[in-house]
Protein backbone atom coordinates (compact mmCIF):
# COMPACT_ATOMS: atom_id res chain seq x y z
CA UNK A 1 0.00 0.00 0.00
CA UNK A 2 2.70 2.47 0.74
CA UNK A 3 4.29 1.67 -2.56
CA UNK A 4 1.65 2.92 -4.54
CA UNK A 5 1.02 5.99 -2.34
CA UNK A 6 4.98 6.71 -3.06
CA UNK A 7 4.42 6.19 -7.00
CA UNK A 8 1.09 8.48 -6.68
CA UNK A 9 3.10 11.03 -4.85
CA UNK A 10 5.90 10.96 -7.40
CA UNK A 11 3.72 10.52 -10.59
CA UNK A 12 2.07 13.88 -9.20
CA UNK A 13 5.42 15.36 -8.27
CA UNK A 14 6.43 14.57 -12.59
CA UNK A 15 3.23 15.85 -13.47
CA UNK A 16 3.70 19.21 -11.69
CA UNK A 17 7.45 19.51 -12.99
CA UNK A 18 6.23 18.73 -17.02
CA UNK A 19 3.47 21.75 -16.40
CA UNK A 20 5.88 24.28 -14.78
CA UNK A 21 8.34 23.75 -17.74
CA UNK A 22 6.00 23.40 -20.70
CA UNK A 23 4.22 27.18 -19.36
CA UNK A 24 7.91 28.64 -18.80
CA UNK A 25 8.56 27.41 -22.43
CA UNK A 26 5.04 28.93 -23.86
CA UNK A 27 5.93 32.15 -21.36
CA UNK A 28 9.41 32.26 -23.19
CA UNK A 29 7.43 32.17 -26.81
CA UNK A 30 4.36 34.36 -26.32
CA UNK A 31 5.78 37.30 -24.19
CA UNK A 32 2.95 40.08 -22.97
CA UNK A 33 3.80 43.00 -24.87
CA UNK A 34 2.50 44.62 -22.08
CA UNK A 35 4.73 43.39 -19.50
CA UNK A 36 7.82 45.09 -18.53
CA UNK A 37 10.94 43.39 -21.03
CA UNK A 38 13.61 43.33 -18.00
CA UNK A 39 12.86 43.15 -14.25
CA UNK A 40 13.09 45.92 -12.20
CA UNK A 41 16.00 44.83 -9.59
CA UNK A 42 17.08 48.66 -9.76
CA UNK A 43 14.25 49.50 -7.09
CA UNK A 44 16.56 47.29 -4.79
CA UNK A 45 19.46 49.50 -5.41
CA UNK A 46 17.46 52.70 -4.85
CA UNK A 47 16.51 51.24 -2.09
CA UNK A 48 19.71 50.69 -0.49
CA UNK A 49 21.35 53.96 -1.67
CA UNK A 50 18.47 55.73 0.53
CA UNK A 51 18.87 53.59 3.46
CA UNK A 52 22.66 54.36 3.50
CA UNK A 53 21.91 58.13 3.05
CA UNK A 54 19.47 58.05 6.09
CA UNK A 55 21.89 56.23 7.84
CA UNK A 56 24.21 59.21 7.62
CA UNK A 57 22.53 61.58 8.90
């Protein structure tokens, strides 16, 4: 019995995998035009360059 909850668990596990890769793959084709083309990771640097300038003071 535990055997086949082990192969259900993994069979889900594969099945979960395949659909996270197949819609990164269609994600990678069909890009929103209306979404941003780069993420914004500059925010994080703004961020910090603030917090050191309040720091200063």
């Amino acid at each position: 019995m535990s055997l086949l909850a082990i192969a259900a668990l993994l069979y889900l596990g594969l099945a979960l995998g395949f659909i996270l890769v197949v819609d990164n793959l269609v994600g990678l084709v069909f890009r929103d035009p209306r979404a941003p083309a780069q993420p914004s990771f500059f925010n994080i640097g703004r961020a910090f360059a603030a917090s050191q300038k309040l720091s200063r003071k």
